[in-house]
PDB file of N, CA and C in Angstrom:
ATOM      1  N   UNK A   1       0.846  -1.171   0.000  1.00  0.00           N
ATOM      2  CA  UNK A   1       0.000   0.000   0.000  1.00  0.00           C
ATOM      3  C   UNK A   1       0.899   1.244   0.000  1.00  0.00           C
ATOM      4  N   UNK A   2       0.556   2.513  -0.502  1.00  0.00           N
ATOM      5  CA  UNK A   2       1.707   3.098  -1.210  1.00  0.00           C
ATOM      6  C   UNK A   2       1.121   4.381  -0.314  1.00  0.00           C
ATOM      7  N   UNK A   3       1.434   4.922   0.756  1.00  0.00           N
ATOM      8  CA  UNK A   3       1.055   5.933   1.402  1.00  0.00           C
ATOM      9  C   UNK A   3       1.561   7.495   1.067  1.00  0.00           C
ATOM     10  N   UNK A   4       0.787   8.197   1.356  1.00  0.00           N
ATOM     11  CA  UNK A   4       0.937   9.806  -0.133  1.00  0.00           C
ATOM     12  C   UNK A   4       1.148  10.283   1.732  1.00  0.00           C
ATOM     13  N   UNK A   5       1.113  10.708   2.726  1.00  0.00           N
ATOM     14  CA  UNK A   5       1.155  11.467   3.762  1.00  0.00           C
ATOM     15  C   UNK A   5       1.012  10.743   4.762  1.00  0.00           C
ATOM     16  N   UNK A   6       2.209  10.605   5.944  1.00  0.00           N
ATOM     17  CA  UNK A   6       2.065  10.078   7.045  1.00  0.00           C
ATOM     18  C   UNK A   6       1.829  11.359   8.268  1.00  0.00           C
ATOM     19  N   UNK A   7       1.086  10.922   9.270  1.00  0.00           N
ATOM     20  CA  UNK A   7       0.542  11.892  10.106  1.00  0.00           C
ATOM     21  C   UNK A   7       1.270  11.091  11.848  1.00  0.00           C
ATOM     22  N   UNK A   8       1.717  11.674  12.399  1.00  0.00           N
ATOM     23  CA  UNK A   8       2.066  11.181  14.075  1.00  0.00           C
ATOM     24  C   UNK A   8       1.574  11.992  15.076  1.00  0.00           C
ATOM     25  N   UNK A   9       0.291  11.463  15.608  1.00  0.00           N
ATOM     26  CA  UNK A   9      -0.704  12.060  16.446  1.00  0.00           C
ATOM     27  C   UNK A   9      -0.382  11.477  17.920  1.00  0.00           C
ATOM     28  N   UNK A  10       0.640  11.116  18.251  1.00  0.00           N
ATOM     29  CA  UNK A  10       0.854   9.949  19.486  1.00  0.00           C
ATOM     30  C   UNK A  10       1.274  11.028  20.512  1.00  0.00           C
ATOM     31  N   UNK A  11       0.318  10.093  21.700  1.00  0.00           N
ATOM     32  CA  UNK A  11       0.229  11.699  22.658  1.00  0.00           C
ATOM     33  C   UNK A  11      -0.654  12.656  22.389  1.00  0.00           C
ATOM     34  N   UNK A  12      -1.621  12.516  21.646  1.00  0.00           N
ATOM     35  CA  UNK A  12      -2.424  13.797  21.444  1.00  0.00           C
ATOM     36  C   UNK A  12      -3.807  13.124  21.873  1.00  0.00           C
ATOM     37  N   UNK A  13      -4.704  13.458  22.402  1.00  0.00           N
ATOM     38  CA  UNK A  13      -5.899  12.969  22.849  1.00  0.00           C
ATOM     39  C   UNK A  13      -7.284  13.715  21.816  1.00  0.00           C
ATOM     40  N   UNK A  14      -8.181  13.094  21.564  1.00  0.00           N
ATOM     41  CA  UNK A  14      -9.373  13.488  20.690  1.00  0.00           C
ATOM     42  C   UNK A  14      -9.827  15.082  21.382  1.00  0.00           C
ATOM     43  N   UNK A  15      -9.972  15.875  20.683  1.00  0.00           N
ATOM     44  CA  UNK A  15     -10.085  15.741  18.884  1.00  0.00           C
ATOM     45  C   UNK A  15      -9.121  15.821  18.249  1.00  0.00           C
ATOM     46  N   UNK A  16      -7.770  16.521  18.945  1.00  0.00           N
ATOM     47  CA  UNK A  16      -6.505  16.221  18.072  1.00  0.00           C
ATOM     48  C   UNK A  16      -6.118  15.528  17.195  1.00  0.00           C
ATOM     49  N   UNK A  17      -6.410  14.154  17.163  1.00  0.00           N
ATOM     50  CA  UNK A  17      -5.752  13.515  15.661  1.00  0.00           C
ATOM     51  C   UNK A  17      -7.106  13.408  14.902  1.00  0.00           C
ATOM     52  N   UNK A  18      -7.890  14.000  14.763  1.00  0.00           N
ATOM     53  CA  UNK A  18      -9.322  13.621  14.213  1.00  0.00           C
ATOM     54  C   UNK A  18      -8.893  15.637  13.434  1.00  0.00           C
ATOM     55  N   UNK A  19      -8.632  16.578  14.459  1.00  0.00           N
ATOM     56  CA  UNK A  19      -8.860  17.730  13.775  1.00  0.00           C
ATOM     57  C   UNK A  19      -7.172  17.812  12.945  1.00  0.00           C
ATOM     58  N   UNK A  20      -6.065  17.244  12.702  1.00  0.00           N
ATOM     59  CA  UNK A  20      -5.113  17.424  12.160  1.00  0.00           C
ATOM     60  C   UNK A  20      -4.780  16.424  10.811  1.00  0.00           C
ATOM     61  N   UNK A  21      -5.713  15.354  11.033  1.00  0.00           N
ATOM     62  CA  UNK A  21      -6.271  14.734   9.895  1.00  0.00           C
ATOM     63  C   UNK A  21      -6.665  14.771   9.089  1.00  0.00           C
ATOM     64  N   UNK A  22      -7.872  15.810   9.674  1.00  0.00           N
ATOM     65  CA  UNK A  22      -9.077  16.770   8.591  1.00  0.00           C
ATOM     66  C   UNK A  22      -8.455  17.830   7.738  1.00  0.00           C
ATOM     67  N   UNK A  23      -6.973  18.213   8.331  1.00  0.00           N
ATOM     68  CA  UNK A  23      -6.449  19.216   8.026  1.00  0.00           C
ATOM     69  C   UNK A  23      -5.479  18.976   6.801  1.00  0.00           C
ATOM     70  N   UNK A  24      -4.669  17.730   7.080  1.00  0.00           N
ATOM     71  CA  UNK A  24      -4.196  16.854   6.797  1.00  0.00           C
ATOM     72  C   UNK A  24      -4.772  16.502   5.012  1.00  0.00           C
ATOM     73  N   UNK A  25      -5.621  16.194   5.255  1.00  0.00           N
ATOM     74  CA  UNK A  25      -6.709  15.659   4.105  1.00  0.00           C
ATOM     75  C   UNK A  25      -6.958  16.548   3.000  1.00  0.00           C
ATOM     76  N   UNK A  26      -6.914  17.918   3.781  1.00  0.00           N
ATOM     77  CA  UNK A  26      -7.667  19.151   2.779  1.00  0.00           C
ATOM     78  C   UNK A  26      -6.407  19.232   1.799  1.00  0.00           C
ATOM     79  N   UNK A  27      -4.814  19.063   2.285  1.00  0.00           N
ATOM     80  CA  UNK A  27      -3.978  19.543   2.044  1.00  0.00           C
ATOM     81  C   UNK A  27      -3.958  18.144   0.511  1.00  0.00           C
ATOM     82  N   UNK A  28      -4.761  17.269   0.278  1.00  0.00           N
ATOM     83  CA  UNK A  28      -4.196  15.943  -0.192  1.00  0.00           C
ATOM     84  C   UNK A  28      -4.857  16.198  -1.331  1.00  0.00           C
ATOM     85  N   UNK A  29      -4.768  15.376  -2.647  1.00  0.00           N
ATOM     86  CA  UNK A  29      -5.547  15.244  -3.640  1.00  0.00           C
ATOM     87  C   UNK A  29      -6.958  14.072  -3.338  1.00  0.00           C
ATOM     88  N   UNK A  30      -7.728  13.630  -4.297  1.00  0.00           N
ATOM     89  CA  UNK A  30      -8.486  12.989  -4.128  1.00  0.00           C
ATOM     90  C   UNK A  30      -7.942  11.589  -4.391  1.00  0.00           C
ATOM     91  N   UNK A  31      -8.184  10.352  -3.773  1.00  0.00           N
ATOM     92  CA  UNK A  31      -7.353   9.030  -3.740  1.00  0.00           C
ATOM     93  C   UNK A  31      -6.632   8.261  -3.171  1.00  0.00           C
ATOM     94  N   UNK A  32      -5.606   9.942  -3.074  1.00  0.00           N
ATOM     95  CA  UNK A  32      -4.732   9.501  -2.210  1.00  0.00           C
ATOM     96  C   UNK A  32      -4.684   9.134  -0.363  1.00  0.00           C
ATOM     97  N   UNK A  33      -3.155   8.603  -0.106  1.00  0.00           N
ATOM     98  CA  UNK A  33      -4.076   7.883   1.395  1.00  0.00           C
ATOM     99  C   UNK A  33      -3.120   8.312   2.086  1.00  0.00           C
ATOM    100  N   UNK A  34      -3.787   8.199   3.638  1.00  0.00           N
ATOM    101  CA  UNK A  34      -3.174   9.465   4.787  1.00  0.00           C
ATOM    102  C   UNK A  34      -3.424   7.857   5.776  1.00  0.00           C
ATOM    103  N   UNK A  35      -2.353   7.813   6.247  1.00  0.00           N
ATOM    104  CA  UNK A  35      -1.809   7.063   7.550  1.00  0.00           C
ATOM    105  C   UNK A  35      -1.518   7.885   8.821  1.00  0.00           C
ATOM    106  N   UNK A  36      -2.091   7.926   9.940  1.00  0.00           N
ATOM    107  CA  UNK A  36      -2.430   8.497  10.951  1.00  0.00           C
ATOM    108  C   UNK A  36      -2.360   7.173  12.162  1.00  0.00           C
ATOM    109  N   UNK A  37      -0.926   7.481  12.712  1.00  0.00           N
ATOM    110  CA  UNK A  37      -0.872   6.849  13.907  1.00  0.00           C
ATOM    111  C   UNK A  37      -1.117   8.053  15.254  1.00  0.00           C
ATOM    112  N   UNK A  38      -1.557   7.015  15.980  1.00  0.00           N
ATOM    113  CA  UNK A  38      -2.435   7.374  17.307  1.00  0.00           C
ATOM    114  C   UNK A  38      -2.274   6.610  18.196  1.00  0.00           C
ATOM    115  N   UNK A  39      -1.933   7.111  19.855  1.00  0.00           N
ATOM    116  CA  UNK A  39      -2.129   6.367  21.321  1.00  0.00           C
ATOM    117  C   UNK A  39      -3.232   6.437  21.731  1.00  0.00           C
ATOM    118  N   UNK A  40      -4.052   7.060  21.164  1.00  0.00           N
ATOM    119  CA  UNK A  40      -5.123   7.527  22.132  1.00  0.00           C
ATOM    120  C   UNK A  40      -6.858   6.211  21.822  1.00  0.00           C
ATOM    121  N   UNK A  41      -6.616   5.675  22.382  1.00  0.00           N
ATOM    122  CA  UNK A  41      -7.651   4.146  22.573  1.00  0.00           C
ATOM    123  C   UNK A  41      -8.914   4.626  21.834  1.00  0.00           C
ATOM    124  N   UNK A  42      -9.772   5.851  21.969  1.00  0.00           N
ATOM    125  CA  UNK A  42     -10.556   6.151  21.642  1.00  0.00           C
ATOM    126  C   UNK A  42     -10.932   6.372  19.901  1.00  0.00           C
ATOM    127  N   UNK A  43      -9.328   6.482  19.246  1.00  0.00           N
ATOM    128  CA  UNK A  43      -9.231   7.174  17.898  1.00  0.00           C
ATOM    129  C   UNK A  43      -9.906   5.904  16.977  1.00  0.00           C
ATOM    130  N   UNK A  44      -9.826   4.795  17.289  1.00  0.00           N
ATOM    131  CA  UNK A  44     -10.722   3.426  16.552  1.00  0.00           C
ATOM    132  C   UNK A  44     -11.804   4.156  16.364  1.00  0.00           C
ATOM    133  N   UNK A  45     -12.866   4.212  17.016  1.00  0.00           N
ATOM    134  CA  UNK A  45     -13.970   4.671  17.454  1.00  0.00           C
ATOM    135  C   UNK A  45     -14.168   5.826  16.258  1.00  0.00           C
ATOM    136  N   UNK A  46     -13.401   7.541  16.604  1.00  0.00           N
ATOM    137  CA  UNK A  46     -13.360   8.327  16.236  1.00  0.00           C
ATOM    138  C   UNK A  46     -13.199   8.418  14.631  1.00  0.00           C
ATOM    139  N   UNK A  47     -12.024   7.415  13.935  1.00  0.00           N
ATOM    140  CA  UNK A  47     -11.727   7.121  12.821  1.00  0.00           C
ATOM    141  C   UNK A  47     -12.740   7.246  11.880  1.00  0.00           C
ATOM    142  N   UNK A  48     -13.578   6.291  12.493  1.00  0.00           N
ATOM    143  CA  UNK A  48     -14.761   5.439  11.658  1.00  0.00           C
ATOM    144  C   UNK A  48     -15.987   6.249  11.684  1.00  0.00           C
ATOM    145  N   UNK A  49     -16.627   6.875  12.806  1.00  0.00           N
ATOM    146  CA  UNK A  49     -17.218   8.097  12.657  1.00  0.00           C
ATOM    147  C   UNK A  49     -17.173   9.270  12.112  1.00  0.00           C
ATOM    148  N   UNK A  50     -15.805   9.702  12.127  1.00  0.00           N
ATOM    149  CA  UNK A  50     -14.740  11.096  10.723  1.00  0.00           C
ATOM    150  C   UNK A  50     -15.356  10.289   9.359  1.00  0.00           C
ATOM    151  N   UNK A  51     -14.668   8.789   9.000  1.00  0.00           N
ATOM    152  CA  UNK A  51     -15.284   8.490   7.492  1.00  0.00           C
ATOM    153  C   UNK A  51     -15.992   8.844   7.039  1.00  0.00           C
ATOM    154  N   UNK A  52     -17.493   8.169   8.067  1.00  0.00           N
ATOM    155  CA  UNK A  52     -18.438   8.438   7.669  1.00  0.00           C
ATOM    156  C   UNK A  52     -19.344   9.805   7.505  1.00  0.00           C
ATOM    157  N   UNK A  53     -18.879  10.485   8.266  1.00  0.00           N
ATOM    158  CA  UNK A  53     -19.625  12.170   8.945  1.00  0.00           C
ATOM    159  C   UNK A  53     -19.003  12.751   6.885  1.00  0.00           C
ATOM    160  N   UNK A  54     -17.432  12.236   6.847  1.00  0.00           N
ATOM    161  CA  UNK A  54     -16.557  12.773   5.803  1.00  0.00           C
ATOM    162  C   UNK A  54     -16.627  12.459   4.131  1.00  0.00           C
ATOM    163  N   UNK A  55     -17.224  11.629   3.772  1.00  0.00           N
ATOM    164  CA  UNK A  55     -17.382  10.464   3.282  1.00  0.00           C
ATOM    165  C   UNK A  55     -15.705  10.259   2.499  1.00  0.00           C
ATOM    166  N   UNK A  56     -14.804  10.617   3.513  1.00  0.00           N
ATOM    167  CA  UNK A  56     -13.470   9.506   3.502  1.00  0.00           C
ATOM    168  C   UNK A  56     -13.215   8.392   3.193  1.00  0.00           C
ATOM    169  N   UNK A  57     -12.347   7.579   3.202  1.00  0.00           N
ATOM    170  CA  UNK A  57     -12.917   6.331   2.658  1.00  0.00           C
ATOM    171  C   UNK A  57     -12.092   5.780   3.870  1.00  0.00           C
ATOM    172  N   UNK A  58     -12.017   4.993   5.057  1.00  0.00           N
ATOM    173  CA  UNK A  58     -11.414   4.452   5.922  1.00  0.00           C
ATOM    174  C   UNK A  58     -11.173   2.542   5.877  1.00  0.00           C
ATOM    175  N   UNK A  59      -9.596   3.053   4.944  1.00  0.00           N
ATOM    176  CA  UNK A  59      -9.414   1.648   4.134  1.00  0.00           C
ATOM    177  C   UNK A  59      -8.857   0.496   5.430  1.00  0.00           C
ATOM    178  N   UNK A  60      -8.184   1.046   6.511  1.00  0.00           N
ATOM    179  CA  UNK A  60      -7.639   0.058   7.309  1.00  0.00           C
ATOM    180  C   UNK A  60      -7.292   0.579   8.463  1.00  0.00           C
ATOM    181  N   UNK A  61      -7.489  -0.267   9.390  1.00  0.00           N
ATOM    182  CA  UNK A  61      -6.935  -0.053  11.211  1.00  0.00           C
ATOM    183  C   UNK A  61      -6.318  -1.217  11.545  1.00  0.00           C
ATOM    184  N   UNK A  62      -5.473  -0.837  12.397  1.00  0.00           N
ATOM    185  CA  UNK A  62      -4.730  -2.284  12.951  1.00  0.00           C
ATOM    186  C   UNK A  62      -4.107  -1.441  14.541  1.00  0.00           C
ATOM    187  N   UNK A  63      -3.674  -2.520  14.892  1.00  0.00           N
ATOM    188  CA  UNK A  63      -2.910  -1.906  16.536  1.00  0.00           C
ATOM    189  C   UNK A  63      -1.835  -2.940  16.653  1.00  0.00           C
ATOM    190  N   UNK A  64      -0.587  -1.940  16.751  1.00  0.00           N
ATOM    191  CA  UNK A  64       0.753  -2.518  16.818  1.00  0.00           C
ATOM    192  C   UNK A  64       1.416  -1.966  18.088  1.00  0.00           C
ATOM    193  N   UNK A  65       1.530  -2.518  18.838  1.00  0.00           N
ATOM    194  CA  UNK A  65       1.951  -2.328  19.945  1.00  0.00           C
ATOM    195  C   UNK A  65       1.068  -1.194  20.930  1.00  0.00           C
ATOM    196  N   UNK A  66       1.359   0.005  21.825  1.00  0.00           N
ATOM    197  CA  UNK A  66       1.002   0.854  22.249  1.00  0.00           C
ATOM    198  C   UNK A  66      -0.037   1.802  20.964  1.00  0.00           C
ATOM    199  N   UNK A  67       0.298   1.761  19.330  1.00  0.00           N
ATOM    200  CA  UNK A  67      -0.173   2.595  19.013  1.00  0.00           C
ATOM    201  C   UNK A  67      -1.452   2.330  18.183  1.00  0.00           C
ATOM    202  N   UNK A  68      -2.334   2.793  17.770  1.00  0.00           N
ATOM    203  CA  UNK A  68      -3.591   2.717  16.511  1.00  0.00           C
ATOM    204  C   UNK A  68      -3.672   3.415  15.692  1.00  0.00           C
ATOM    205  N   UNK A  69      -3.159   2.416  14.355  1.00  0.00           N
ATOM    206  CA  UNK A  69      -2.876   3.033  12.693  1.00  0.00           C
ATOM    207  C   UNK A  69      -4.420   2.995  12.144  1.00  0.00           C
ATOM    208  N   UNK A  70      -4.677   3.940  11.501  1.00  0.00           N
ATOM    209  CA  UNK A  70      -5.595   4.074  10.778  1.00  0.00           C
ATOM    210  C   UNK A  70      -5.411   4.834   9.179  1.00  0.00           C
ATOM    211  N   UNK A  71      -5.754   4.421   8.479  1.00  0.00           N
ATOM    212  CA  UNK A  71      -5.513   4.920   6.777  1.00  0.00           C
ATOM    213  C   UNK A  71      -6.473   4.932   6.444  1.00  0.00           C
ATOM    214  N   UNK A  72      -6.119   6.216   5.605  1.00  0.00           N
ATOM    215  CA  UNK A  72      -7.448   6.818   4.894  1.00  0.00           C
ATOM    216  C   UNK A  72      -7.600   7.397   3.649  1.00  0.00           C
ATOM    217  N   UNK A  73      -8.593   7.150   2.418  1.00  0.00           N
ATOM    218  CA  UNK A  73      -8.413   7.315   1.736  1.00  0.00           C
ATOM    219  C   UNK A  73      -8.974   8.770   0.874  1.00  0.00           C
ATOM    220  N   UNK A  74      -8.476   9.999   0.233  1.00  0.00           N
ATOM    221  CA  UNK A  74      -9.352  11.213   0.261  1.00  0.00           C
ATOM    222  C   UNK A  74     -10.020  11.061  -0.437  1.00  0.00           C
ATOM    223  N   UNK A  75     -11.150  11.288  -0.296  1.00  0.00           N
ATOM    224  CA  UNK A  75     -12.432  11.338  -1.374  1.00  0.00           C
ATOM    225  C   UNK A  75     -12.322  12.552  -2.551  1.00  0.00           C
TER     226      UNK A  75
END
């Protein structure tokens, strides 16, 4: 998977990686995909609600150790 913008939100608690994402995103073309790692337990949750509110496309989550990757794709 060929990632266009990586984002490091670790340590930042909601809405922080949800509002630097959004920000994140505006800055992107349409397609392309934004990887956004996160500590904060809640950002699963948050991810998937941004998609949808966004109509983002929220291609994948996983949890690797302490942190939660989420990728996203810009509409």
């Amino acid at each position: 998977m060929h990632i266009d913008k990586e984002l490091d939100t670790r340590g930042l608690n909601c809405p922080l990686p949800i509002l630097k994402a959004k920000k994140a995103l505006a800055e992107m073309l349409s397609g392309q995909l934004l990887r956004v790692v996160s500590t904060d337990s809640g950002s699963a949750r948050d991810f998937q609600a941004f998609a949808k509110q966004t109509g983002n496309e929220l291609v994948n989550q996983e949890i690797a150790g302490a942190d939660f990757i989420h990728v996203l794709k810009r509409r």
